[in-house]
Protein backbone atom coordinates (compact mmCIF):
# COMPACT_ATOMS: atom_id res chain seq x y z
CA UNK A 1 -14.20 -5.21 -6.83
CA UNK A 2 -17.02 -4.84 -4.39
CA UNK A 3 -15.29 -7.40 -2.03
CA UNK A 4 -11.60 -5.73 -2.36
CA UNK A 5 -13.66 -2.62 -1.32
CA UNK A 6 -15.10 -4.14 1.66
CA UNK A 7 -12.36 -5.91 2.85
CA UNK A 8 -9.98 -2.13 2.50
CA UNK A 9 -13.23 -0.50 4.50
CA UNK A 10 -13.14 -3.19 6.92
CA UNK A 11 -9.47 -2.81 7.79
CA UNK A 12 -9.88 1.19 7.91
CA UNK A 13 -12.79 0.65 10.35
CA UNK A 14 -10.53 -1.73 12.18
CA UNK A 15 -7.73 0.40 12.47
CA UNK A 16 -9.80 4.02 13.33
CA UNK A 17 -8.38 5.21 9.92
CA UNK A 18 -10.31 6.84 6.71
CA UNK A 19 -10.87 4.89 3.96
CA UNK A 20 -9.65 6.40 0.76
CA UNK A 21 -10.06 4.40 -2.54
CA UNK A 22 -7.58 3.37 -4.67
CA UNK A 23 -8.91 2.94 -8.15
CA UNK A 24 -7.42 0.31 -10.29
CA UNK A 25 -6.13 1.94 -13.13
CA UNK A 26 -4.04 4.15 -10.88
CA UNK A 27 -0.02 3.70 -10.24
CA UNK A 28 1.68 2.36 -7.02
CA UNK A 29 5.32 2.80 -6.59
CA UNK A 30 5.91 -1.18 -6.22
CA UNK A 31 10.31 -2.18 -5.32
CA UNK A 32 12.07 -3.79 -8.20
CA UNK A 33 12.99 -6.53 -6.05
CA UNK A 34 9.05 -7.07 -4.45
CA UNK A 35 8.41 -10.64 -3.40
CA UNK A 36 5.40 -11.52 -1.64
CA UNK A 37 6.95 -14.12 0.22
CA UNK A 38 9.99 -12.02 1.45
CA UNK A 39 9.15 -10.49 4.51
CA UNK A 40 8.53 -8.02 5.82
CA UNK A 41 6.64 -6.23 3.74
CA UNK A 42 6.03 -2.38 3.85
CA UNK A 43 3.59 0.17 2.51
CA UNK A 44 3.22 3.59 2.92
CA UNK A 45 0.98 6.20 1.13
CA UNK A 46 1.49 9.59 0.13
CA UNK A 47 -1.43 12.19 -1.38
CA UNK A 48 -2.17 10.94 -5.22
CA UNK A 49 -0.70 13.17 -7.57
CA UNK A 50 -1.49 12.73 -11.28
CA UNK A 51 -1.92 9.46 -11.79
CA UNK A 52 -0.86 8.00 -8.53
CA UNK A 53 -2.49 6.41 -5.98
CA UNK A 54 0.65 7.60 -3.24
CA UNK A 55 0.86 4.57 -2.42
CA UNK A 56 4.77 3.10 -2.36
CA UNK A 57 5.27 -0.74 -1.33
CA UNK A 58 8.45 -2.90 -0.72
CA UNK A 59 9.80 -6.29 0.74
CA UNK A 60 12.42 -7.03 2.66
CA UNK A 61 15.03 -4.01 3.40
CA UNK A 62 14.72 -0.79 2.22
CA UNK A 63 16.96 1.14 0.16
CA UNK A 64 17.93 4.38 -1.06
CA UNK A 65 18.32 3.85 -4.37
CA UNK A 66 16.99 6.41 -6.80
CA UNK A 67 15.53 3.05 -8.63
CA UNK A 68 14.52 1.03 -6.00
CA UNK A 69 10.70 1.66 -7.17
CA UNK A 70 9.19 1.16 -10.35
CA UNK A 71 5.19 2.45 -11.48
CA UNK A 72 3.28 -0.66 -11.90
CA UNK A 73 -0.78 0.05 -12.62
CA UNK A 74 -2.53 -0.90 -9.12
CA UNK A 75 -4.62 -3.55 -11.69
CA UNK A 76 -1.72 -6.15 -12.00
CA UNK A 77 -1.59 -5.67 -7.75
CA UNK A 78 -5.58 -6.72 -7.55
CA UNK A 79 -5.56 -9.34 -10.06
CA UNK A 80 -3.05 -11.06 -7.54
CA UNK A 81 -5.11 -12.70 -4.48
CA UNK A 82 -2.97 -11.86 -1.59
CA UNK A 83 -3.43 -10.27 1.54
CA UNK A 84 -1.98 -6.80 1.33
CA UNK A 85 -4.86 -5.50 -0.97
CA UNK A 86 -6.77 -5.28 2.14
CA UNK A 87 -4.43 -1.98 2.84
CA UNK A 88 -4.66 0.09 -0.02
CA UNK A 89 -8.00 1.97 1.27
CA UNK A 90 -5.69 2.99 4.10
CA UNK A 91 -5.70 7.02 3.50
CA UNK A 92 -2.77 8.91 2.79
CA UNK A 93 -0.85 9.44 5.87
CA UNK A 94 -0.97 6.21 6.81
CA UNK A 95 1.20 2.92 6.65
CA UNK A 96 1.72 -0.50 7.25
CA UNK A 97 4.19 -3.65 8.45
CA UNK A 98 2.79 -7.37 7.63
CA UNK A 99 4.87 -10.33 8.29
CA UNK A 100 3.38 -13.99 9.02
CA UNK A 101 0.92 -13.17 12.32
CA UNK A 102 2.25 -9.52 12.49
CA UNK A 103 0.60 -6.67 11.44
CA UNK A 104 1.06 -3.00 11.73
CA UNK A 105 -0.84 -0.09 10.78
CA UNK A 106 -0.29 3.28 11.69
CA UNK A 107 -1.04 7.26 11.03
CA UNK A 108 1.98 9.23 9.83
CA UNK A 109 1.56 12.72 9.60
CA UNK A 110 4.87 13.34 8.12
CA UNK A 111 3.87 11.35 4.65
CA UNK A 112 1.60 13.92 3.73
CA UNK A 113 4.27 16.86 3.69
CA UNK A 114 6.55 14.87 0.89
């Protein structure tokens, strides 16, 4: 875990953002349809509430559905070696965009009003 931290500080350093943890046994909202491989892929985090991290991640195109996210414990997220775990120390307020040499990351203001 101490190099996921590192790597999530690193990119908040990178980025002029605050690094907020996001323990493992915690909930993100992940899409029912997520594919690593199916780009782009989006993430956005709220303030935690309960057992939340606030964080809320798709691929591909967004919907409206009232199911298009599922709770899946962060843990299953960081036993998978990809490159998005490098994001979730991004505080709340902020988001991201990562496609094949793209990425994105921004402060939204408006995330932590929902």
């Amino acid at each position: 875990m101490d190099d996921i931290r590192k790597s999530q500080q690193d990119l908040c350093i990178k980025f002029g953002a605050p690094f907020v943890e996001s323990p493992a046994l915690l909930k993100i909202g992940l899409s029912r349809d997520f594919d690593i491989h199916k780009y782009p892929i989006n993430g956005l985090r709220h303030p935690p509430e309960g057992d939340t991290t606030g964080w809320y991640i798709w691929s591909g195109e967004w919907s409206d559905s009232l199911d298009f996210f599922e709770p899946r414990h962060l843990y299953h997220f960081y036993s998978q070696d990809h490159e998005l775990i490098k994001y979730l120390g991004l505080a709340p307020g902020w988001r991201f965009l990562f496609a094949p040499n793209h990425e994105d990351v921004w402060e939204d203001l408006k995330l932590l009003g929902i």
